[in-house]
N, C-alpha and C. Protein backbone atom coordinates (compact mmCIF):
# COMPACT_ATOMS: atom_id res chain seq x y z
N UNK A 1 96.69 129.31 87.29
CA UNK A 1 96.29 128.01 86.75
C UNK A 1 95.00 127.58 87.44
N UNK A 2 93.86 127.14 86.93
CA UNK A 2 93.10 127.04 87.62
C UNK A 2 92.49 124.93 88.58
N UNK A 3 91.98 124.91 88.95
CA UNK A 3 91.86 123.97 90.21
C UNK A 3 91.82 122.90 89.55
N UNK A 4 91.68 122.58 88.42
CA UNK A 4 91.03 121.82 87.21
C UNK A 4 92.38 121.18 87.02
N UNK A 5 93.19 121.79 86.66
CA UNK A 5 94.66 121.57 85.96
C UNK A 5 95.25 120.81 87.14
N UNK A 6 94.94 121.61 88.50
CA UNK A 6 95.64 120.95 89.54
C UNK A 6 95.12 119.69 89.63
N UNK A 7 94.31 119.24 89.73
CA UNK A 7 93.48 118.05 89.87
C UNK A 7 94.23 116.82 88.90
N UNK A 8 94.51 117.49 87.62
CA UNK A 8 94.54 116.30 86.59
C UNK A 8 96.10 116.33 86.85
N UNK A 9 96.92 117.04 87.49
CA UNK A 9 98.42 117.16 87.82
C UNK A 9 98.59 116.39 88.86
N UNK A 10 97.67 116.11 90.24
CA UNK A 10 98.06 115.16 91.33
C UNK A 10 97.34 114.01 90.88
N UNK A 11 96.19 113.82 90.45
CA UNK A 11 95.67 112.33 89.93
C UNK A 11 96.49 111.69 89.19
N UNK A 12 97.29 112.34 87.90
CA UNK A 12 98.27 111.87 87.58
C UNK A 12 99.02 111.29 87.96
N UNK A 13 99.75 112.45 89.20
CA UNK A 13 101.18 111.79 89.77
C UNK A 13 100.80 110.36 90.60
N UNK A 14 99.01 110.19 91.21
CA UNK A 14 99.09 108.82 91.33
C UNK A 14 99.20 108.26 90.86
N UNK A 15 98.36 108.37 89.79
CA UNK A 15 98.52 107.09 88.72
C UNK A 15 99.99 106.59 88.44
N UNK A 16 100.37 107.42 87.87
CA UNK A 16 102.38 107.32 87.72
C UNK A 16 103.00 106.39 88.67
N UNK A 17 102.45 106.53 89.75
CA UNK A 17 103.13 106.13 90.98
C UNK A 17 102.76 104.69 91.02
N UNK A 18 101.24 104.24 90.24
CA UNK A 18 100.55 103.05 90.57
C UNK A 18 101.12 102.63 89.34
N UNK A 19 101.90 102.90 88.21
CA UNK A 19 102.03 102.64 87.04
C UNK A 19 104.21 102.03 87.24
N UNK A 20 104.49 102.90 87.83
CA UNK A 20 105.63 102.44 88.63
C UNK A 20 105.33 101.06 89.81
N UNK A 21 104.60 101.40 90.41
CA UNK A 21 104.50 100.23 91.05
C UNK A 21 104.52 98.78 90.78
N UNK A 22 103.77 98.78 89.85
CA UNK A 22 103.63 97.56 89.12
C UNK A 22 104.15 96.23 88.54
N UNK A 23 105.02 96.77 87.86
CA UNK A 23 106.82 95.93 87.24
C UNK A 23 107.47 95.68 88.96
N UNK A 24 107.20 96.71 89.73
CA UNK A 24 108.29 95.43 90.80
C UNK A 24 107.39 94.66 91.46
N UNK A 25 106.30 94.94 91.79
CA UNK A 25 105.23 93.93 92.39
C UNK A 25 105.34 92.66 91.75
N UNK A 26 105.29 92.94 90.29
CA UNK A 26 105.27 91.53 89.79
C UNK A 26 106.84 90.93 89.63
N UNK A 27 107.59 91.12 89.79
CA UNK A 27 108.85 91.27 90.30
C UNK A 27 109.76 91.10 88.79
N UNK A 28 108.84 92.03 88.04
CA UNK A 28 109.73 91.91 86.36
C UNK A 28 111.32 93.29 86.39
N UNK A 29 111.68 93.74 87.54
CA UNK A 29 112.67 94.28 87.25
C UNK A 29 113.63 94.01 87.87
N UNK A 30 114.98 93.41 87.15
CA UNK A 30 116.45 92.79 87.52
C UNK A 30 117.16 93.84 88.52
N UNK A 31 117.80 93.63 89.09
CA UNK A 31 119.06 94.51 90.00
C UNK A 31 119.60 95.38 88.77
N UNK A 32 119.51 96.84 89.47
CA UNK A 32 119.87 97.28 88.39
C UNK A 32 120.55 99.04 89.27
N UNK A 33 120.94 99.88 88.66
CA UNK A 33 121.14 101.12 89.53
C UNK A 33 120.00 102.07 89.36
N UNK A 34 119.02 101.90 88.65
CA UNK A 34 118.12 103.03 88.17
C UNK A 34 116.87 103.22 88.75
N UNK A 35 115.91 101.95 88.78
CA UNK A 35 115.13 101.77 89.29
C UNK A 35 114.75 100.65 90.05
N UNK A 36 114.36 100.81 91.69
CA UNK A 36 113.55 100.20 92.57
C UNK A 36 114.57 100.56 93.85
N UNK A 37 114.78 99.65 94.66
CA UNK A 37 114.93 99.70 95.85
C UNK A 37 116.68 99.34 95.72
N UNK A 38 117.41 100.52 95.59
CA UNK A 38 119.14 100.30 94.81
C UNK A 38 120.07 100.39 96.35
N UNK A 39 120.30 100.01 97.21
CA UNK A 39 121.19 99.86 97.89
C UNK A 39 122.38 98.51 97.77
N UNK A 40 123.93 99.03 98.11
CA UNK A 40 124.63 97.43 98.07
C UNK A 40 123.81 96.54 98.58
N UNK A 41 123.00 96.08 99.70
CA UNK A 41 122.37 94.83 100.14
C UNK A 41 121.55 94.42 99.31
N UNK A 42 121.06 95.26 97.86
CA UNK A 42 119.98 94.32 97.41
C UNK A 42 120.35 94.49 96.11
N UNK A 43 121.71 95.47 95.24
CA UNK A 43 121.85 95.21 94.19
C UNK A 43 122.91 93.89 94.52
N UNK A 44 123.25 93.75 95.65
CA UNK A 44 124.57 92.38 95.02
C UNK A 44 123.34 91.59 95.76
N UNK A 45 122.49 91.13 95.74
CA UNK A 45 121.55 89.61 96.30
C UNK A 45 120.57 89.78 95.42
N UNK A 46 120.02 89.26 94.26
CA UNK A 46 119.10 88.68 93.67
C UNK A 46 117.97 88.67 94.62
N UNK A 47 118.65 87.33 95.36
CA UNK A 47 117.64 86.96 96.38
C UNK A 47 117.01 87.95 97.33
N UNK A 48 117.51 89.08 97.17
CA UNK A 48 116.79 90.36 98.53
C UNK A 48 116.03 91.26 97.85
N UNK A 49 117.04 91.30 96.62
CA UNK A 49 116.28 92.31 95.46
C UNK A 49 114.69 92.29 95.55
N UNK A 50 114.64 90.90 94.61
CA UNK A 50 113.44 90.76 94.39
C UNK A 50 112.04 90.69 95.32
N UNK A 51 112.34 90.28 96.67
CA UNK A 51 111.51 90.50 97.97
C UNK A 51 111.06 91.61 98.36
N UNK A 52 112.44 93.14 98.74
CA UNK A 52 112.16 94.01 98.91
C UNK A 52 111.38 94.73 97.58
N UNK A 53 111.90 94.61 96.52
CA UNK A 53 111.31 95.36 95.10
C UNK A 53 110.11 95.07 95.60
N UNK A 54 109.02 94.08 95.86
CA UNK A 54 108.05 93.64 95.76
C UNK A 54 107.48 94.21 96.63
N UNK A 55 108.08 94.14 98.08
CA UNK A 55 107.06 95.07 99.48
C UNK A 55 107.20 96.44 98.64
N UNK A 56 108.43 96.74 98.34
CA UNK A 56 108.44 98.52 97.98
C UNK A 56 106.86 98.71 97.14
N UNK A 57 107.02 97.92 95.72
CA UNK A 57 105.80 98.22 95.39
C UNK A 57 104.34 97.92 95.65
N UNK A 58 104.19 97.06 96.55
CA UNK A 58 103.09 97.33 97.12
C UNK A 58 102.96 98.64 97.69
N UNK A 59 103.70 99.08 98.62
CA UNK A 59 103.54 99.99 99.73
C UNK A 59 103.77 101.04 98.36
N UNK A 60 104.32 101.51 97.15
CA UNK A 60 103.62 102.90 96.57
C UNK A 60 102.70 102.13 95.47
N UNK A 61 102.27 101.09 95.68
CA UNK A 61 100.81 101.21 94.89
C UNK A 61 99.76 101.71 95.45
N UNK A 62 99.70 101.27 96.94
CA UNK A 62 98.81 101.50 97.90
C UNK A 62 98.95 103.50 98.09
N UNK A 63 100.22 104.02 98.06
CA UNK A 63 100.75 105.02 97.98
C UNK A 63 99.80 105.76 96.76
N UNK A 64 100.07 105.48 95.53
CA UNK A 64 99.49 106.00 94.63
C UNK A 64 97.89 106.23 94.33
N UNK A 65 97.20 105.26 95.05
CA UNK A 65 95.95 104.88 95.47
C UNK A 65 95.46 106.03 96.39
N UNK A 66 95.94 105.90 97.43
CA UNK A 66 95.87 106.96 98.47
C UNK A 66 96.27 108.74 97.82
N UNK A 67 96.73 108.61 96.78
CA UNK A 67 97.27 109.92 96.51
C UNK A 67 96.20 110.30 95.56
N UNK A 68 95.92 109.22 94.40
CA UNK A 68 94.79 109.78 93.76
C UNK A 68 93.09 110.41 94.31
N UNK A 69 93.14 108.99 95.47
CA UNK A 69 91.42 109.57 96.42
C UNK A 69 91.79 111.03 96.78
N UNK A 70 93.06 111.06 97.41
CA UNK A 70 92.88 112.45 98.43
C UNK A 70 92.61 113.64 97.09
N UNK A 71 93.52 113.42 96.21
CA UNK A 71 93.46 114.61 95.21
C UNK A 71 91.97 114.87 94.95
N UNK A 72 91.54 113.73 94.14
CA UNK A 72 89.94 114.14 93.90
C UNK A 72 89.21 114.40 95.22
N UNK A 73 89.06 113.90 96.35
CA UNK A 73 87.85 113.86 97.21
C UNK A 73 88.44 115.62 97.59
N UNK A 74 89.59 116.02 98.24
CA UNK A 74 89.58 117.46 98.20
C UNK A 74 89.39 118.33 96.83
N UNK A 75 89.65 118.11 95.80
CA UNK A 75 89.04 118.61 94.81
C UNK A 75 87.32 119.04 95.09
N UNK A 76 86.27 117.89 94.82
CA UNK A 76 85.31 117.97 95.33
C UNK A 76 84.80 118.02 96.49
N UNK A 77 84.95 117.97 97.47
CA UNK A 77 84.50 118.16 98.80
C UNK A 77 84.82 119.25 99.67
N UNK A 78 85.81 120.23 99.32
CA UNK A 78 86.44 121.33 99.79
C UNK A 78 86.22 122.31 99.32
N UNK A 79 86.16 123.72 99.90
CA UNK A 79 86.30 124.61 98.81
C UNK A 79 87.46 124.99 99.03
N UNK A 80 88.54 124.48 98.96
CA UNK A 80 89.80 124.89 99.37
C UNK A 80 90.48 126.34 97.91
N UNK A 81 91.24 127.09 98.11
CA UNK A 81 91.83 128.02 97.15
C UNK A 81 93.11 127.45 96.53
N UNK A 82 92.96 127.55 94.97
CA UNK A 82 94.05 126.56 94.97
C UNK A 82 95.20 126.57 95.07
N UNK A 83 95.60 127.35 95.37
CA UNK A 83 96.89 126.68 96.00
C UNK A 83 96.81 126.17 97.44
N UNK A 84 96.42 126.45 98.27
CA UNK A 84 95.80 125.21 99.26
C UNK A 84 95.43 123.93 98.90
N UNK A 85 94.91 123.83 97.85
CA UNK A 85 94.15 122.34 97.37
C UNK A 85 95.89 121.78 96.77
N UNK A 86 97.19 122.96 96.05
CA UNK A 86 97.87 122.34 95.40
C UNK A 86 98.86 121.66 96.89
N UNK A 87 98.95 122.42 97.22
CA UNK A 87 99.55 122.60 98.72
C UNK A 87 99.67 121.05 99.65
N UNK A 88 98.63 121.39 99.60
CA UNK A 88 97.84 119.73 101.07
C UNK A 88 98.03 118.65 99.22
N UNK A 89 98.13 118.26 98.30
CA UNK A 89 98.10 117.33 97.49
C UNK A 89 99.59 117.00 97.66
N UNK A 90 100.28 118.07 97.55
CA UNK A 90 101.87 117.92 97.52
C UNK A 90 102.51 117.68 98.73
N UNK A 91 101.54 118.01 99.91
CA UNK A 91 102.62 117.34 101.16
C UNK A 91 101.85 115.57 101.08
N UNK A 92 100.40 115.43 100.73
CA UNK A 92 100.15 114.06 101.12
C UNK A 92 101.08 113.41 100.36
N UNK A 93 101.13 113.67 99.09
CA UNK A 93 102.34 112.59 97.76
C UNK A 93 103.28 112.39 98.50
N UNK A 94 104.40 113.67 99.04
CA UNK A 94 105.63 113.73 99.18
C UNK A 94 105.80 112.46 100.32
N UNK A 95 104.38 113.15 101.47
CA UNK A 95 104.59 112.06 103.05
C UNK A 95 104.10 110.32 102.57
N UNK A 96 103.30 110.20 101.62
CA UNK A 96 103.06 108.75 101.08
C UNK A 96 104.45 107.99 100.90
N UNK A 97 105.16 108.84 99.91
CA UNK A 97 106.12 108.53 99.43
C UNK A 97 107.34 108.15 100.13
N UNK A 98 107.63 109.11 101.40
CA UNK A 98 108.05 109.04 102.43
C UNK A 98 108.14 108.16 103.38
N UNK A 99 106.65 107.71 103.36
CA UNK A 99 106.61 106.30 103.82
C UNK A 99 107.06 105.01 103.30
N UNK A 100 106.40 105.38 102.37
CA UNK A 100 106.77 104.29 101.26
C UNK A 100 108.63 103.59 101.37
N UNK A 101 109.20 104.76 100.92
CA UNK A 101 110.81 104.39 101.67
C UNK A 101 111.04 103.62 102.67
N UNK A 102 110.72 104.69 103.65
CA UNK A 102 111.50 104.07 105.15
C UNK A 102 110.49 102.97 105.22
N UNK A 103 109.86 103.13 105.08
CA UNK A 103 108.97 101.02 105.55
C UNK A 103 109.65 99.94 104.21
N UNK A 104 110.31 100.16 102.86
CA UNK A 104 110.51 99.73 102.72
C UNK A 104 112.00 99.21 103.02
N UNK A 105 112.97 100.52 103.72
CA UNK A 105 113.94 100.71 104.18
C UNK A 105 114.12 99.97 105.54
N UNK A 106 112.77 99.41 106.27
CA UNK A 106 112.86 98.59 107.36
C UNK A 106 112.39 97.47 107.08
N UNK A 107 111.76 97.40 105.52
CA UNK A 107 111.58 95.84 105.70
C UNK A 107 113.01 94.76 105.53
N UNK A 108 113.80 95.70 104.71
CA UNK A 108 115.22 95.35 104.06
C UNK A 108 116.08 94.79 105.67
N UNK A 109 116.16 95.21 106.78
CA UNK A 109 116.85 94.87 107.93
C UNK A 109 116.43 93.67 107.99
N UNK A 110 115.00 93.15 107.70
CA UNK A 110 114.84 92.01 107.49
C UNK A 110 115.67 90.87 107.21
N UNK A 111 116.29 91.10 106.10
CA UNK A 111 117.76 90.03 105.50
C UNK A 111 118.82 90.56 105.59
């Protein structure tokens, strides 16, 4: 597959990620089991739900943001082989993402 394909495959998955983000930032999604931040402490509280939903999506908008620069700027700035270029795209997403959790997983101790 060539470097091209990879490129428009991790820019994507930011975008996706910034496209997810969004609905809980603005805090349009109810307690629910499917999507956002689903543990007992915040599907039975309204009131926690909607706080944490909101840090969560900041922290993978900012996530998705960060995932799209790295994809392109190593795209262009590297001559990396691609699967190296697919490689280093897929651990930054996974560790963004990663973060993204557990910080939102410690903002929740909060309440």
């Amino acid at each position: 597959m060539a470097k091209q394909n990879f490129l428009y495959l991790w820019l994507g998955t930011g975008l996706l990620i910034i496209l997810i983000a969004i609905p809980l930032i603005l805090r349009r999604i109810p307690p629910n089991g499917f999507y956002g931040v689903r543990v007992p402490k915040t599907l039975n509280n309204p009131d926690i739900w909607y706080p944490v939903n909101h840090f969560c999506g900041w922290t993978l908008l900012w996530s998705g943001i960060i995932a799209s620069i790295v994809s392109v700027a190593l795209f262009f700035v590297t001559e990396f082989a691609v699967e190296a270029y697919s490689n280093i795209c897929a651990i930054v997403v996974c560790s963004l993402l990663v973060i993204s959790c557990i910080s939102s997983l410690v903002y929740l101790r909060r309440f």
